[in-house]
Protein backbone atom coordinates (compact mmCIF):
# COMPACT_ATOMS: atom_id res chain seq x y z
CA UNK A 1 177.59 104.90 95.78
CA UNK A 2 176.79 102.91 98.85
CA UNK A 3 175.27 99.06 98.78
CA UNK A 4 173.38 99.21 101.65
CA UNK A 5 170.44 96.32 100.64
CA UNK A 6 171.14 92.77 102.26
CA UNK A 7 170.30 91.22 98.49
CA UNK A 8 172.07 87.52 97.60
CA UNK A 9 172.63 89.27 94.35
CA UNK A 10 176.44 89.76 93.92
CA UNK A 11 178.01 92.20 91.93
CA UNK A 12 177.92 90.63 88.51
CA UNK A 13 175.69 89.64 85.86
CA UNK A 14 172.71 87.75 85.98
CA UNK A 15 171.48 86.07 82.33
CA UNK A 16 167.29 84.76 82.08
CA UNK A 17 164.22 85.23 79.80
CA UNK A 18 160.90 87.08 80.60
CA UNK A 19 157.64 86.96 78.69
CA UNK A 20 156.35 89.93 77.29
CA UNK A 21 153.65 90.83 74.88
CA UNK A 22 153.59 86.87 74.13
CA UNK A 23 157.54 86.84 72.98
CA UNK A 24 160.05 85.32 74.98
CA UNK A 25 162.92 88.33 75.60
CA UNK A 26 166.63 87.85 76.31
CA UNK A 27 167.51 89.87 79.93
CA UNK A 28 170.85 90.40 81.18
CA UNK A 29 171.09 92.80 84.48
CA UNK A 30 174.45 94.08 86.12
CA UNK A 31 174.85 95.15 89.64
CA UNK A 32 176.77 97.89 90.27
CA UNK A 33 176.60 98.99 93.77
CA UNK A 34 173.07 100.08 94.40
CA UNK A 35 172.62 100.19 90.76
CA UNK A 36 170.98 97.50 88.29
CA UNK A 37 171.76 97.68 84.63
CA UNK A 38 169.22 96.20 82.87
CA UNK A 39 169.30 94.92 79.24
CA UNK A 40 165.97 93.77 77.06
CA UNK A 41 166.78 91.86 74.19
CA UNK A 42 169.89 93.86 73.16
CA UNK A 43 167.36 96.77 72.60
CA UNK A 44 165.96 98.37 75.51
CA UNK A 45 168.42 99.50 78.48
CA UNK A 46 167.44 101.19 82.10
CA UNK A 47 168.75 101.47 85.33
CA UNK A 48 167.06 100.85 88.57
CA UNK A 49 168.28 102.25 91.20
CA UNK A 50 167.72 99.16 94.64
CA UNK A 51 165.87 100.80 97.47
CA UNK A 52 166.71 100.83 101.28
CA UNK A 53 163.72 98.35 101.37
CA UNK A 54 164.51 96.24 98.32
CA UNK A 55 161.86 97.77 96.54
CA UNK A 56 163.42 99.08 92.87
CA UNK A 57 163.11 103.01 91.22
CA UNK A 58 163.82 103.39 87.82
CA UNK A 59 166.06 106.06 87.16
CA UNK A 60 167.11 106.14 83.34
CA UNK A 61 165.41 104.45 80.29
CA UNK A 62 162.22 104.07 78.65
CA UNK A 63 159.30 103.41 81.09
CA UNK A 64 158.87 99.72 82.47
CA UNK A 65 155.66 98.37 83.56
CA UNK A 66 155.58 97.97 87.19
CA UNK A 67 155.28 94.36 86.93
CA UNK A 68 157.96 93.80 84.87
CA UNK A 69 159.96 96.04 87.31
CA UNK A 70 158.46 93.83 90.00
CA UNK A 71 159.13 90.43 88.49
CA UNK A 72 163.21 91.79 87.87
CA UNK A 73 163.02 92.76 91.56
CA UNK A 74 161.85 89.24 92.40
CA UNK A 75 164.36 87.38 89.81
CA UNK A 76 167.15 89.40 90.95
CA UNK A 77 167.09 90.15 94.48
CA UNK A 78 165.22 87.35 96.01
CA UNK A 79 167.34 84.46 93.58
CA UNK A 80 164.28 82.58 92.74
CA UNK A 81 166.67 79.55 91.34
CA UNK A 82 163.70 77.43 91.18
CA UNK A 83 161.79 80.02 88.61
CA UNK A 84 161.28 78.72 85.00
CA UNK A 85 161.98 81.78 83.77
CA UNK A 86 158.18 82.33 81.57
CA UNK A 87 158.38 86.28 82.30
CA UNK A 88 156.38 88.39 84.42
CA UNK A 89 153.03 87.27 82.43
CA UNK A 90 152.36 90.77 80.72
């Protein structure tokens, strides 16, 4: 596996809260090369796999909304430090 995205995201683990359905949910994600391992809540795990152009494909798990895949790809890759972590608002 090759890292070939210019990200800020280091290999690692990154620890914040979204919003879904009106609950708050616990969401850890690991980098592993081009790889993110995504955990919901201790319940729900996929991997998305970082694009050339930063965009995100899931490749394993159950089926994400796209804008919960979207807000991750915004969390994660662009470091919003300044986000208050309420969720993707789904």
């Amino acid at each position: 596996m090759t890292d070939y995205t210019n990200n800020s995201f280091p290999e690692g683990r990154q620890e914040f809260t979204i919003n879904y359905s009106e609950r708050e949910l616990s969401v850890w994600v690991e980098k592993e090369g081009n790889i993110l391992h995504l955990h919901l809540d201790n319940n729900t795990f996929a991997d998305l796999e970082i694009q050339q152009d930063d965009s995100l494909k899931q490749i394993s798990g159950p089926e994400l909304p796209a804008s919960t895949v979207d807000f991750i790809r915004r969390k994660v890759l662009e470091n919003e430090a300044g986000d208050s972590g309420r969720g993707s608002g789904i």
